[in-house]
Protein backbone atom coordinates (compact mmCIF):
# COMPACT_ATOMS: atom_id res chain seq x y z
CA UNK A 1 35.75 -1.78 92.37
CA UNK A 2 38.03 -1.41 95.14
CA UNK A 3 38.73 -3.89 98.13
CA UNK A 4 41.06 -3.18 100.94
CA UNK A 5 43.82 -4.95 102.70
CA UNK A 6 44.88 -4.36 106.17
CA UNK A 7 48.85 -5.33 106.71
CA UNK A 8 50.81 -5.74 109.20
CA UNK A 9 54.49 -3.57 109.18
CA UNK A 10 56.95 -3.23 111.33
CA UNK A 11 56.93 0.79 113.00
CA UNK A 12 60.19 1.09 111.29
CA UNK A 13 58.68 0.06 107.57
CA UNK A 14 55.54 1.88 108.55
CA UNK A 15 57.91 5.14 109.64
CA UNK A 16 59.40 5.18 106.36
CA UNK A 17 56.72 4.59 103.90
CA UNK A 18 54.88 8.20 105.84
CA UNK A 19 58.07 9.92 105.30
CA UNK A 20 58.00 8.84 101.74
CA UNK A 21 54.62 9.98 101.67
CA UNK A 22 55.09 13.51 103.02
CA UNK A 23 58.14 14.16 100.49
CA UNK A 24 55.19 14.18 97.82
CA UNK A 25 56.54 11.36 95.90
CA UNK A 26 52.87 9.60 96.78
CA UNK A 27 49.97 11.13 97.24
CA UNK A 28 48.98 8.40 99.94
CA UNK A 29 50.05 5.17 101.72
CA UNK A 30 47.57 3.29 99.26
CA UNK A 31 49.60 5.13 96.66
CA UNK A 32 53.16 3.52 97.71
CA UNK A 33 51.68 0.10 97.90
CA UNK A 34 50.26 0.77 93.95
CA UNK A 35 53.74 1.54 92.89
CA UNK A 36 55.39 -1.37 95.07
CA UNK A 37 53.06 -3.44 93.55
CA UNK A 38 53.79 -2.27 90.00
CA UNK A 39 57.24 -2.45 90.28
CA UNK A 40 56.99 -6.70 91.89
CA UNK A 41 55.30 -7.12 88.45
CA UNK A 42 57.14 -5.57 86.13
CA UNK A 43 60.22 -7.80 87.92
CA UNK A 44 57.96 -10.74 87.64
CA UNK A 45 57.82 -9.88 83.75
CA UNK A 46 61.46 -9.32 83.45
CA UNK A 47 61.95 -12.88 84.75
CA UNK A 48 59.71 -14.64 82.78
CA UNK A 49 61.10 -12.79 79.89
CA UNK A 50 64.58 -13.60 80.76
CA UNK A 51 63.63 -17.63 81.17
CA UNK A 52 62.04 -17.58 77.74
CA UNK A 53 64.96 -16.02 76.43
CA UNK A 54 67.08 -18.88 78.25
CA UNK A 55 64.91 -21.18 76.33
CA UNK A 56 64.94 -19.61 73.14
CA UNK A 57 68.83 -19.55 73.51
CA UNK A 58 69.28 -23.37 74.84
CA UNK A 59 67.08 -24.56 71.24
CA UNK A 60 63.59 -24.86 72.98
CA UNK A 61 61.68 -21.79 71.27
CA UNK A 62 59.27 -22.28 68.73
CA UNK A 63 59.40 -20.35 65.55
CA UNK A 64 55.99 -18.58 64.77
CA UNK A 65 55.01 -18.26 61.14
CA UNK A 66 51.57 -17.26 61.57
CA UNK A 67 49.16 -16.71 64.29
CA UNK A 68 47.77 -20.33 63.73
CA UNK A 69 51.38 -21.42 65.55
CA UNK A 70 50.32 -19.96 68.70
CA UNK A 71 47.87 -22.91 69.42
């Protein structure tokens, strides 16, 4: 199911996310935003990725020996 959500840009934004559009890299505005939002989590992944790996590094990590250690 889909829901929609009206923003607010500024004319400039709003300019270039339609000439982004009509270049065919998107098939729509809604298109954009899907790939925007894709791209904010895969960044939000990377982070927390990158902090566990601080972690792991500073002696905090836990050492998994069987699926029973991830309770």
């Amino acid at each position: 199911m889909r829901t929609i959500i009206n923003i607010s840009v500024p004319q400039s934004v709003a300019r270039d996310i339609k000439k982004e559009v009509k270049t065919g890299k998107f098939a729509s505005t809604s298109e954009f935003f899907r790939h925007m939002w894709r791209l904010w989590n895969e960044e939000k992944l990377l982070r927390e990725i990158r902090q566990s790996q601080k972690e792991f590094a500073q002696g905090k990590g836990k050492i998994l020996r069987s699926l029973k250690d991830l309770r």
